[in-house]
Protein backbone atom coordinates (compact mmCIF):
# COMPACT_ATOMS: atom_id res chain seq x y z
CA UNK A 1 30.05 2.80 -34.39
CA UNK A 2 27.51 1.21 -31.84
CA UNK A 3 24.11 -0.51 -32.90
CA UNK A 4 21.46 -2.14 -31.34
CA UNK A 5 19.58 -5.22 -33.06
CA UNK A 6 15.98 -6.64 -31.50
CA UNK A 7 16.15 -10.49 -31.79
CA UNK A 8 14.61 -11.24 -34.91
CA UNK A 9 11.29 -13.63 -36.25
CA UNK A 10 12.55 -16.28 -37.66
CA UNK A 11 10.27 -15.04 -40.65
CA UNK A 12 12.26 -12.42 -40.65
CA UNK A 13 15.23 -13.84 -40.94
CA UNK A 14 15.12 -15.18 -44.67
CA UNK A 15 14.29 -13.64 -48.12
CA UNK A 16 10.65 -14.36 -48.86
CA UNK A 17 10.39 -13.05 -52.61
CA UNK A 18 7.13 -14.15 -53.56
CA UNK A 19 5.46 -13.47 -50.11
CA UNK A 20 4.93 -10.52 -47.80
CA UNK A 21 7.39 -8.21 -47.17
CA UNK A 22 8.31 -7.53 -44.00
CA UNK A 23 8.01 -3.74 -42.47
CA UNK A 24 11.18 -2.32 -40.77
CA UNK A 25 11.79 0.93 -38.92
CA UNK A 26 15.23 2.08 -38.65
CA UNK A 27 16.37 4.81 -36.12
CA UNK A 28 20.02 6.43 -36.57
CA UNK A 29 22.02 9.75 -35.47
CA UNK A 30 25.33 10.56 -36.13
CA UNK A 31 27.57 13.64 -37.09
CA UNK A 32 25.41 15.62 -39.30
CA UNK A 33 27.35 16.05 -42.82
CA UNK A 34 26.18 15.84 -46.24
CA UNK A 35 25.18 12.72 -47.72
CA UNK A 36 23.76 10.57 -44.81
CA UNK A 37 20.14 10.77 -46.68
CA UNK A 38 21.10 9.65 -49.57
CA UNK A 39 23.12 6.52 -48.46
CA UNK A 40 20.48 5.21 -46.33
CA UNK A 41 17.86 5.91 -49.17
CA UNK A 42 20.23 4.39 -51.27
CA UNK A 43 21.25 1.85 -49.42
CA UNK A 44 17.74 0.76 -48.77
CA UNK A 45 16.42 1.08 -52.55
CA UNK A 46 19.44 -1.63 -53.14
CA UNK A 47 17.67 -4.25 -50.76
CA UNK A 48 14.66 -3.93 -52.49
CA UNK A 49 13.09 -1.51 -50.04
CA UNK A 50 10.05 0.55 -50.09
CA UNK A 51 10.28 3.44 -47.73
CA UNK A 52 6.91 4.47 -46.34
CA UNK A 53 7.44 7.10 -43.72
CA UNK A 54 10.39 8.78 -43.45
CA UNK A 55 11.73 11.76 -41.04
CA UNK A 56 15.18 13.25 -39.91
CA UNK A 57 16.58 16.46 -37.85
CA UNK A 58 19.68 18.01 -37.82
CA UNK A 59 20.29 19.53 -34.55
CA UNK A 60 22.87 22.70 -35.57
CA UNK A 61 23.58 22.99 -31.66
CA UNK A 62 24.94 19.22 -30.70
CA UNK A 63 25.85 18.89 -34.51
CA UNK A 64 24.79 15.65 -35.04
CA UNK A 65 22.01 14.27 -37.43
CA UNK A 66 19.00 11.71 -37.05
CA UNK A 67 16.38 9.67 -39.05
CA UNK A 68 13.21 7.54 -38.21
CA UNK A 69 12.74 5.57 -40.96
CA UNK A 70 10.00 2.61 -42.19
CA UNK A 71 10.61 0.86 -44.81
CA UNK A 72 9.24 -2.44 -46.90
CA UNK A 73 11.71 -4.88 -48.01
CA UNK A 74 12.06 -8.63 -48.74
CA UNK A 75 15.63 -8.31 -47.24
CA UNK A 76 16.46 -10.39 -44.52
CA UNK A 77 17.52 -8.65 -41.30
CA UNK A 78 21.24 -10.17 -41.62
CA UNK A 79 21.03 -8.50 -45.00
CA UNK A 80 20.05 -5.24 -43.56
CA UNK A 81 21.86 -5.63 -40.49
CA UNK A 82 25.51 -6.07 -42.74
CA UNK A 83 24.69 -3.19 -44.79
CA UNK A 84 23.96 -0.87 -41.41
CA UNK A 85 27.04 -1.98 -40.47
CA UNK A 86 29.03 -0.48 -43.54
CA UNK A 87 26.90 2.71 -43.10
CA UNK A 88 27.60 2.57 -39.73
CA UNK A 89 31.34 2.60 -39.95
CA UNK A 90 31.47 5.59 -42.36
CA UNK A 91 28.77 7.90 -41.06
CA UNK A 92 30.06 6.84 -37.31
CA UNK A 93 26.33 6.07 -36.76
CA UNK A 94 24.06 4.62 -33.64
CA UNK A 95 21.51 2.77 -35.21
CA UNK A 96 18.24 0.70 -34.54
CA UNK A 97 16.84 -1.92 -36.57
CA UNK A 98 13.43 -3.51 -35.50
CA UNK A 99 10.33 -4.94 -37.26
CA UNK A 100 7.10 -2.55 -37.24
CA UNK A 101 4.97 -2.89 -34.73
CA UNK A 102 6.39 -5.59 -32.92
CA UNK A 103 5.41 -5.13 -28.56
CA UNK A 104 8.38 -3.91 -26.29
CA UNK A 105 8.84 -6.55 -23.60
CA UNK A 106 7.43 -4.17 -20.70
CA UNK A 107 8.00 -4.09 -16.73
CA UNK A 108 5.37 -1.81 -14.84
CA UNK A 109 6.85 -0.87 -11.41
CA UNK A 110 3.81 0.67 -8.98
CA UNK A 111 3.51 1.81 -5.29
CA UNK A 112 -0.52 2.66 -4.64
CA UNK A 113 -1.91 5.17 -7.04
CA UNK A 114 -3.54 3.01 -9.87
CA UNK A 115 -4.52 5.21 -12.37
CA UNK A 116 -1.70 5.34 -14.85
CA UNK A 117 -1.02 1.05 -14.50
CA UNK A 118 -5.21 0.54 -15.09
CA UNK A 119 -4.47 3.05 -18.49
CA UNK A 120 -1.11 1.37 -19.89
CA UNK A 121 -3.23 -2.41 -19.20
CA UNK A 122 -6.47 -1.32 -21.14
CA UNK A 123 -4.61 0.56 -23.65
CA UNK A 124 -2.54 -2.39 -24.38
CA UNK A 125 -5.25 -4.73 -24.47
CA UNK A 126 -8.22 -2.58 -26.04
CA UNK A 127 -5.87 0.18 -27.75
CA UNK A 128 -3.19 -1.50 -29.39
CA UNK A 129 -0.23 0.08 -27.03
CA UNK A 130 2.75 -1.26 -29.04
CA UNK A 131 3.72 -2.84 -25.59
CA UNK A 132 4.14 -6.80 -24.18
CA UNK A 133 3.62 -5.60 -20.21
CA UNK A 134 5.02 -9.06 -19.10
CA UNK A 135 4.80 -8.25 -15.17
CA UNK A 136 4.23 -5.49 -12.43
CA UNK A 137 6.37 -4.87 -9.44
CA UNK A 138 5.31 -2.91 -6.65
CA UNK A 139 6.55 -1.56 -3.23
CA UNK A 140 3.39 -2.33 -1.78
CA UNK A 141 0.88 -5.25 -2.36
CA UNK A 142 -2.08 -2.82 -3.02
CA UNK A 143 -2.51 -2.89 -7.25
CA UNK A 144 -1.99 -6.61 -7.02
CA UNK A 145 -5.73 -7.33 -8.01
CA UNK A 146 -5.63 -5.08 -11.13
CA UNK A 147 -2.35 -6.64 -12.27
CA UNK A 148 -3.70 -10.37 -11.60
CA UNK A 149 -7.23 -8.92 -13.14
CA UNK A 150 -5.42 -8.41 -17.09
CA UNK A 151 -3.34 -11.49 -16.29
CA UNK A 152 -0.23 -9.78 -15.28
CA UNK A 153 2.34 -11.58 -12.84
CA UNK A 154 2.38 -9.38 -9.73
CA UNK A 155 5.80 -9.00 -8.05
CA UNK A 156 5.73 -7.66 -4.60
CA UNK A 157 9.18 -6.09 -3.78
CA UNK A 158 9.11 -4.08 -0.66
CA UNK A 159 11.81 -1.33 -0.37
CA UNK A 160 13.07 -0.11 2.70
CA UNK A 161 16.35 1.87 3.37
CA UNK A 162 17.84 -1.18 4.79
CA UNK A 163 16.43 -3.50 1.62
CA UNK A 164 17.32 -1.01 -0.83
CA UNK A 165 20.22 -2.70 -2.73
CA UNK A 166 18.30 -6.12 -2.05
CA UNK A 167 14.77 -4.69 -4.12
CA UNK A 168 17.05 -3.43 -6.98
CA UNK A 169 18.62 -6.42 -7.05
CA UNK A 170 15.60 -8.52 -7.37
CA UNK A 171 14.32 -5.79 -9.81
CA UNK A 172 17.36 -6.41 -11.92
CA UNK A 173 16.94 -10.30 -11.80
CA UNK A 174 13.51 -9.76 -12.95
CA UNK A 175 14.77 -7.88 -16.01
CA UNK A 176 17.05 -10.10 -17.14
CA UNK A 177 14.68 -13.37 -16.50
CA UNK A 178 11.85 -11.92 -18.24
CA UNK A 179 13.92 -10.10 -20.95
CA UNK A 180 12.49 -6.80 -20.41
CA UNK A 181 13.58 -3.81 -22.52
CA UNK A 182 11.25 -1.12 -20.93
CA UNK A 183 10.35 -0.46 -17.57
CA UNK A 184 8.00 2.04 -16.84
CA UNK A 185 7.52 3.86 -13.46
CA UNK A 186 3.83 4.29 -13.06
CA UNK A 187 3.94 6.42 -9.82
CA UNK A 188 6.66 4.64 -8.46
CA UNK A 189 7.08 6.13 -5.70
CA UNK A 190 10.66 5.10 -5.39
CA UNK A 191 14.23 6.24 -6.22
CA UNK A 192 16.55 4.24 -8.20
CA UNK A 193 19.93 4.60 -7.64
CA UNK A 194 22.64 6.09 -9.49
CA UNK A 195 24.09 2.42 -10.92
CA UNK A 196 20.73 1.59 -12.08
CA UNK A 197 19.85 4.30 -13.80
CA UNK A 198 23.08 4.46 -15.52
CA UNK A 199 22.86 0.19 -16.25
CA UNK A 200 18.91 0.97 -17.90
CA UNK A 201 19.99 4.33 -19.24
CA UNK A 202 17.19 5.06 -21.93
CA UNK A 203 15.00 2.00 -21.12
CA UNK A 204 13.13 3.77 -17.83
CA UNK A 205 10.46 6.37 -18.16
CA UNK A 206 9.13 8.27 -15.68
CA UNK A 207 5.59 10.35 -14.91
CA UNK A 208 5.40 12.92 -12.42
CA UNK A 209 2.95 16.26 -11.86
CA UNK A 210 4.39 19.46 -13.23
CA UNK A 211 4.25 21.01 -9.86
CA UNK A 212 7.98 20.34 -9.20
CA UNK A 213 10.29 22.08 -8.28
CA UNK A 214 7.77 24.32 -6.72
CA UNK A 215 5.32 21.62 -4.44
CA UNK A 216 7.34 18.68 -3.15
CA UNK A 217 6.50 16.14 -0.94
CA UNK A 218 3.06 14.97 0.28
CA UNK A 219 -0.22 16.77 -1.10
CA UNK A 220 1.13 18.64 -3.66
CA UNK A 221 -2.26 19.21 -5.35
CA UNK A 222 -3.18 20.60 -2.07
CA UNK A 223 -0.48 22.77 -1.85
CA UNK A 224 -1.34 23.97 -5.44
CA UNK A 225 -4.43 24.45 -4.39
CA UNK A 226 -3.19 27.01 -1.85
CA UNK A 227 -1.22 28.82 -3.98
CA UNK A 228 -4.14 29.28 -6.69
CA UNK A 229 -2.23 27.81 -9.60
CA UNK A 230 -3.87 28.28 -12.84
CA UNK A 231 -2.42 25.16 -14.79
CA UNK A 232 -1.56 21.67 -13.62
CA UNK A 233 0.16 19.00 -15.83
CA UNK A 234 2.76 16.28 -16.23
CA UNK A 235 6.11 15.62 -17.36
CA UNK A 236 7.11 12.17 -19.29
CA UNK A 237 10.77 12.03 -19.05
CA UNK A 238 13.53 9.14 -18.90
CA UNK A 239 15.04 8.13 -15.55
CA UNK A 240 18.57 9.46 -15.25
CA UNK A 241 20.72 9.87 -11.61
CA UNK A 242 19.57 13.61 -11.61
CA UNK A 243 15.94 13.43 -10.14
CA UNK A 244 12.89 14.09 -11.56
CA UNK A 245 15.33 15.81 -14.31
CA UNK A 246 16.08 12.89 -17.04
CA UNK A 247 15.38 13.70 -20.93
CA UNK A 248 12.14 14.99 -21.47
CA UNK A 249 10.16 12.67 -24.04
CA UNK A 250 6.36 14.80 -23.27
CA UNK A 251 4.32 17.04 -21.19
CA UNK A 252 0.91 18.37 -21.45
CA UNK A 253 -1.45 20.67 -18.94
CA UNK A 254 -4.82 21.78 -17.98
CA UNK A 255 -5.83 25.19 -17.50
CA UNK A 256 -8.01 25.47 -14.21
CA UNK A 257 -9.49 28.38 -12.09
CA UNK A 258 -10.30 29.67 -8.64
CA UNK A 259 -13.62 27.71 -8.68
CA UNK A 260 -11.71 24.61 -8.95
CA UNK A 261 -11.73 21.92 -5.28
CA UNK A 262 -8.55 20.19 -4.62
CA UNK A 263 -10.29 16.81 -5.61
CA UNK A 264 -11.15 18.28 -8.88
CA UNK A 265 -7.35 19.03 -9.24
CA UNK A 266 -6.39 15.58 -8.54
CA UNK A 267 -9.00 13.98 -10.78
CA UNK A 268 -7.77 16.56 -13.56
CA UNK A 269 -3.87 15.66 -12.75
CA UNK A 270 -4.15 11.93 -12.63
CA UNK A 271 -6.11 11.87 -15.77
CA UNK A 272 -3.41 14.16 -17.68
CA UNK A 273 -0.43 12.30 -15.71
CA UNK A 274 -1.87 9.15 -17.53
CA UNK A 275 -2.14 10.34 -21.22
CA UNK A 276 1.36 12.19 -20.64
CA UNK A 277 2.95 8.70 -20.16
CA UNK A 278 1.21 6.59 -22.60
CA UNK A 279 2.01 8.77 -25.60
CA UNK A 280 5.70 8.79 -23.75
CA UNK A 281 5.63 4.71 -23.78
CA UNK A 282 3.85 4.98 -27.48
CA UNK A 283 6.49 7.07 -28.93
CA UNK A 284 9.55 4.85 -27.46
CA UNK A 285 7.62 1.35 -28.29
CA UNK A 286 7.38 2.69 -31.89
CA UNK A 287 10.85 4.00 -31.47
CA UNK A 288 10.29 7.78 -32.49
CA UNK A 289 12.00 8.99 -29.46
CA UNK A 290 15.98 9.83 -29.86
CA UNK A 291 18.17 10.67 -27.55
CA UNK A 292 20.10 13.86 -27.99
CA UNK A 293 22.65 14.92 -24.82
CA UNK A 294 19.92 15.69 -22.05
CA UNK A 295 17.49 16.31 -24.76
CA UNK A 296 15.40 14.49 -26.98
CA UNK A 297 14.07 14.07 -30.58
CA UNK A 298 10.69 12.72 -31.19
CA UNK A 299 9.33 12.05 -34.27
CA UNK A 300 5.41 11.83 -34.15
């Protein structure tokens, strides 16, 4: 049995019976077999819990189950965390426990396209991006005025082949200082290594264009453009060793035609590369994304 517990509000923490109740949303898989509905049900409805939105797959390939569930409840988390537990043990369950809507502790990591950090700022400022983005790293010093314009720390880490192991390094301090539990590569354009993927397996999500395998390298909208290529999109997915070729969390394209100018192909692939990763970081903040093998399950 494994789990994973946010730290808690200390309003959370007691039983407020006469006040508010608190809104949880619990995330689970496990070995599909009967029953696993109706303990958690159960076991929720026995700490006093209203369940609001509730969803769950069974995957007949990997055989194992999950569930995305919200729920009201005067419980305590201790309360809800001991009962998990039990559940835990019998079902042999991963599970999640975290209070609705509270902001993901974020780390932004950016070389020198800006379109997809400017997007993930505004929408967590204007749009309500379930996201705290509590600093931006980047190989080069050239988003530095964006990041300093929302009142972001800016972290300049340059990576070279030689500084490598030194950048990760300092990128790994910086998680643990500012207690970051996603970091988001918003055309990074960097590769982590095998140990740190493996250390922030699940917390890293990538953006890239859809043109790969096919255009790699510099100018692949250019090269697209030579080849006449009818749709261009992007692919949300979470860092793993294998590159470019993590989990796949969300994709999306645009149709164009012959009529279309490179620069129209880059306007149309930065703007699609940018809503591509902010449902990807919405789904994971609001913890509807679950990981299954090299696959995943999102609940929208």
């Amino acid at each position: 049995m494994a789990c994973v517990s946010t730290q808690p509000n200390p309003s959370s923490t007691t039983r407020h019976p006469h006040g508010r109740p608190t809104e949880w949303v619990l995330t689970l898989s496990c070995p599909d077999r009967p029953g696993i509905v109706h303990a958690v049900s159960g076991m929720l409805a026995d700490h006093d819990g209203n369940i609001t939105e509730s969803q769950q797959f069974g995957n007949p390939g990997s055989g194992l189950f999950f569930m995305r569930v919200q729920v009201e409840s005067h419980a305590s988390r201790d309360e809800l965390e001991a009962a998990l537990a039990g559940l835990g043990a019998t079902f042999e369950m991963t599970w999640r426990l975290d209070v609705v809507g509270r902001p993901v502790r974020t780390l932004v990591m950016v070389s020198r396209a800006a379109h997809c950090l400017v997007d993930l700022l505004y929408r967590e400022r204007d749009q309500g991006l379930p996201v705290e983005i509590v600093g931006v790293v980047g190989n080069h010093d050239d988003l530095r005025d964006i990041a300093e314009f929302y009142g972001k720390p800016f972290h300049h880490v340059p990576v070279t082949a030689a500084t490598k192991a030194e950048a990760e390094a300092r990128l790994r301090d910086l998680v643990t200082e500012l207690d970051v539990e996603l970091v988001v590569l918003a055309r990074y354009m960097q590769i982590l290594s095998d140990e740190l993927c493996r250390d922030l397996s699940g917390q890293v999500i990538n953006i890239h264009h859809s043109f790969l395998p096919s255009f790699k390298g510099a100018r692949p909208y250019a090269q697209a453009h030579e080849r006449g290529v009818k749709l261009i999109g992007a692919t949300s997915h979470y860092v793993t060793g294998d590159l470019d070729e993590g989990p796949i969390i969300e994709q999306d394209v645009e149709r164009v035609d012959h009529s279309r100018a490179v620069t129209d192909l880059v306007a149309l692939g930065e703007d699609v590369e940018r809503r591509t990763l902010a449902r990807a970081v919405r789904w994971h903040a609001e913890h509807r994304v679950l990981l299954d093998g090299h696959r995943t399950v999102v609940f929208h």
